[in-house]
C-alpha atoms as a PDB file:
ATOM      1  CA  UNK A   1       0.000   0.000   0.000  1.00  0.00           C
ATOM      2  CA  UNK A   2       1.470   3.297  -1.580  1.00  0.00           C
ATOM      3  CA  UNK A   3       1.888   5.967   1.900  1.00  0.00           C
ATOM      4  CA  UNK A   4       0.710   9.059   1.124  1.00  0.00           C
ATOM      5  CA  UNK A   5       3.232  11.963   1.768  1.00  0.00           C
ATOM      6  CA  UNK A   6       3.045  15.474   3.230  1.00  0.00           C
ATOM      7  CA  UNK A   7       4.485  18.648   2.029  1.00  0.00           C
ATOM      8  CA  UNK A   8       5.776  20.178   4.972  1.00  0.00           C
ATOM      9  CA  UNK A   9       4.599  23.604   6.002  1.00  0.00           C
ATOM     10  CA  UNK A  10       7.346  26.396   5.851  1.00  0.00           C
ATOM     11  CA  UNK A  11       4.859  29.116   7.813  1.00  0.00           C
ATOM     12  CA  UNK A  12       2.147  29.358   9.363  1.00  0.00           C
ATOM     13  CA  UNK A  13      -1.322  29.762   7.163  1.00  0.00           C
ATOM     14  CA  UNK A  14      -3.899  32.835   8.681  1.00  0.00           C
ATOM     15  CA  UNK A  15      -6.696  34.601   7.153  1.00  0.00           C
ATOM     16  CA  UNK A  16      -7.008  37.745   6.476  1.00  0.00           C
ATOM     17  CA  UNK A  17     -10.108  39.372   8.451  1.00  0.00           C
ATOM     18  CA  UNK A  18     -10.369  42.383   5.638  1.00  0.00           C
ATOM     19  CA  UNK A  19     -10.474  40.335   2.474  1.00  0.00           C
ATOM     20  CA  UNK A  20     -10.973  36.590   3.851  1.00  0.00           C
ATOM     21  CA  UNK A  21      -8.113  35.305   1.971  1.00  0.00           C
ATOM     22  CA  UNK A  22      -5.344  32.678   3.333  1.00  0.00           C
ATOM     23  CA  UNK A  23      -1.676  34.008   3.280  1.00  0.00           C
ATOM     24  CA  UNK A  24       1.231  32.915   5.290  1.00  0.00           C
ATOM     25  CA  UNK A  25       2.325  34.203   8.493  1.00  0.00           C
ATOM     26  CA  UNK A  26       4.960  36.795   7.537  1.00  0.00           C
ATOM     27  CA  UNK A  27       2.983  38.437   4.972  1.00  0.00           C
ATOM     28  CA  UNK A  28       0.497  39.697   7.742  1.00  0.00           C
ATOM     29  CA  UNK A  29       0.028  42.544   9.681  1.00  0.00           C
ATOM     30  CA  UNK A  30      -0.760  40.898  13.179  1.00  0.00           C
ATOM     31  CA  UNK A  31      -3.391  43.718  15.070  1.00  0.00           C
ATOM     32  CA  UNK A  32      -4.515  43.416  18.745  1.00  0.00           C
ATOM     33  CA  UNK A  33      -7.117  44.974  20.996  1.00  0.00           C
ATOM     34  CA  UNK A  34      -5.029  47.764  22.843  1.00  0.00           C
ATOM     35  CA  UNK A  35      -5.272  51.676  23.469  1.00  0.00           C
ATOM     36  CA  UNK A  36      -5.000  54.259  21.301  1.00  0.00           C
ATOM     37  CA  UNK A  37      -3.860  57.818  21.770  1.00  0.00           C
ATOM     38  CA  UNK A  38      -6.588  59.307  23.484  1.00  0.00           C
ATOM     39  CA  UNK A  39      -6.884  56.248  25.957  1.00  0.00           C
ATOM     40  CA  UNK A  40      -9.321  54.604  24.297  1.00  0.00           C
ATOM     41  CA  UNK A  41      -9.520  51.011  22.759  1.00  0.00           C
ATOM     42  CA  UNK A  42      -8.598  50.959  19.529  1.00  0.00           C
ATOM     43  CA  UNK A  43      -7.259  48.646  16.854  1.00  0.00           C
ATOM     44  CA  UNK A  44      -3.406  48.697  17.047  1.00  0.00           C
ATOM     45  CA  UNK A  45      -0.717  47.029  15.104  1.00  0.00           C
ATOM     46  CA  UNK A  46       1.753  44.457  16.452  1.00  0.00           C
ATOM     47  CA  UNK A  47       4.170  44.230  13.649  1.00  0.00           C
ATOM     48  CA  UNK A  48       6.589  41.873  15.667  1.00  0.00           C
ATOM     49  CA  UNK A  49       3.671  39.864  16.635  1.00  0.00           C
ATOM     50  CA  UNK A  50       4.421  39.891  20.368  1.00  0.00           C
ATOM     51  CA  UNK A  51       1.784  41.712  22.321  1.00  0.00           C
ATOM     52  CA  UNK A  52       0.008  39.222  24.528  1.00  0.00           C
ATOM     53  CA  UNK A  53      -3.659  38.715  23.956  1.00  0.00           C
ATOM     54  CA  UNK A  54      -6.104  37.546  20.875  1.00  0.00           C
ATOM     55  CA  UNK A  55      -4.819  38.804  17.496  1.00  0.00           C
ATOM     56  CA  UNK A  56      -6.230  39.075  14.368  1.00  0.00           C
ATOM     57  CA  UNK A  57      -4.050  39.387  11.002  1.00  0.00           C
ATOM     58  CA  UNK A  58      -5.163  41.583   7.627  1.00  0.00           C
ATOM     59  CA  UNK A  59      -2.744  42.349   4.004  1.00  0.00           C
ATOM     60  CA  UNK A  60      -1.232  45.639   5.181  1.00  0.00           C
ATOM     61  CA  UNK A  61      -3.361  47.418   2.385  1.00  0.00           C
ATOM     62  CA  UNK A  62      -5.302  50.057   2.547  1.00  0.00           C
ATOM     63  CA  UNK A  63      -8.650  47.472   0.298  1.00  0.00           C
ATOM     64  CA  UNK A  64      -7.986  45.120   3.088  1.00  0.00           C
ATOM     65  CA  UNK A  65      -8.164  47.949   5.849  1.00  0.00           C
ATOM     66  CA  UNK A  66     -11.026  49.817   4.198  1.00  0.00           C
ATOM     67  CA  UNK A  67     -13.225  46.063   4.076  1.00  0.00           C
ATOM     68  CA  UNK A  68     -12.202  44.793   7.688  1.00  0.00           C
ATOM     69  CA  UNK A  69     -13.524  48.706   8.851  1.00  0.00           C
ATOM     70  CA  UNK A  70     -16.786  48.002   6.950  1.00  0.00           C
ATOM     71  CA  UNK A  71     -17.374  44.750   7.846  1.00  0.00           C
ATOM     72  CA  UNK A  72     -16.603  45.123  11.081  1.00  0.00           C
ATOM     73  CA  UNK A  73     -14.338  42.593  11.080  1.00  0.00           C
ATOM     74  CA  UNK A  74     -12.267  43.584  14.004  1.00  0.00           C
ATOM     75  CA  UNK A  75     -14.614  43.540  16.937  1.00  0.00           C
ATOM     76  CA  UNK A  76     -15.559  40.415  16.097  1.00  0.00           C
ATOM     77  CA  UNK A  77     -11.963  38.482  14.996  1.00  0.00           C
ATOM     78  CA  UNK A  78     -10.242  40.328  18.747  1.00  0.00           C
ATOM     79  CA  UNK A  79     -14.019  39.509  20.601  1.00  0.00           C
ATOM     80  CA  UNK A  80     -14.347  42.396  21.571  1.00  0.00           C
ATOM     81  CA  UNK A  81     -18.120  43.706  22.989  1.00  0.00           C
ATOM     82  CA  UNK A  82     -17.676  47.505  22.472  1.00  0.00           C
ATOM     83  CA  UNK A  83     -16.597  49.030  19.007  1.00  0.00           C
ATOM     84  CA  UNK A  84     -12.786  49.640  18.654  1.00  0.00           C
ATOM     85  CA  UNK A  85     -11.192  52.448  16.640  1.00  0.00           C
ATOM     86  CA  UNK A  86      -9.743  51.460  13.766  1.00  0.00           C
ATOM     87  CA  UNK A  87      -8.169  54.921  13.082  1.00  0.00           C
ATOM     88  CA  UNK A  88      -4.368  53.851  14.684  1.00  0.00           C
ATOM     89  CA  UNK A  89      -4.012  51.225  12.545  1.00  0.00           C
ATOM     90  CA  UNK A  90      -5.530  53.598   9.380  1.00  0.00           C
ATOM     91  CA  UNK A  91      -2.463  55.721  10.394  1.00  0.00           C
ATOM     92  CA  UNK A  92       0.054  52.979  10.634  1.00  0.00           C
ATOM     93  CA  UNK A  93      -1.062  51.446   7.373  1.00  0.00           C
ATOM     94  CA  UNK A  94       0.079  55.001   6.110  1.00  0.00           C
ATOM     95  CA  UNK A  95       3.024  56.113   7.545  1.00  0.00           C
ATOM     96  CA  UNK A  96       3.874  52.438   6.850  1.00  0.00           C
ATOM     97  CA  UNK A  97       2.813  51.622   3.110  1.00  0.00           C
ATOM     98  CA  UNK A  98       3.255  47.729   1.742  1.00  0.00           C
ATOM     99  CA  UNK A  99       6.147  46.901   0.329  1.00  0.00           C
ATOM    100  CA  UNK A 100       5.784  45.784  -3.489  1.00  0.00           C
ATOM    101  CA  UNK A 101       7.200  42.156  -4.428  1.00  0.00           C
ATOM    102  CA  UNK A 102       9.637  42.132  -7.389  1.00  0.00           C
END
C-alpha cells in the first residue's frame, strides 16, 4: 500500500479578516485589541507579533483595511463587545505603506 506523503509547512497559514483570503504568516500585519492615543480602545498594530492577547491578522493594504472597517471585522476576529477604533491602525497602514514584491 502506496503511503501518502506530506508537504511540509514552511509558515504558518492565517486569514485575512479584511479580504478573507489565506496568506502565510509573515505576509500579515498581526493587530490586537489595545489603546489608542486618546486612551481609548482601539485597533493597534503588532508588527513583531508579540503583544500578549487575541490577534487578528489583515494584508497591510489600505482594500484590506477599508473592508475589515466596513465589515466590522475587528470587533468580532479580537471579541471584543464595544466598538474599537480602527483609526491607529488607518495611520500605521500610512506612515507604513506595503512593500511591493519584485
Amino acid at each position: 500500500m502506496a503511503r501518502a506523503t506530506l508537504s511540509p509547512v514552511l509558515s504558518p497559514i492565517r486569514t485575512c479578516v479584511g479580504c478573507r483570503k489565506r496568506a502565510t504568516k509573515s505576509e500579515l500585519l498581526r493587530v490586537v485589541a489595545g489603546k489608542g492615543p486618546d486612551g481609548l480602545p482601539a485597533v493597534v498594530p503588532d508588527p513583531t507579533a508579540t503583544s500578549p492577547g487575541r490577534g487578528a491578522h489583515l494584508h497591510p493594504t489600505p482594500e484590506c483595511y477599508e473592508l475589515a472597517v466596513r465589515r466590522r471585522a475587528f470587533t468580532r476576529a479580537l471579541r471584543v463587545r464595544e466598538g474599537l477604533a480602527a483609526t491607529p491602525l488607518g495611520e500605521y497602514l500610512t506612515a507604513h505603506p506595503p512593500r511591493s514584491t519584485p
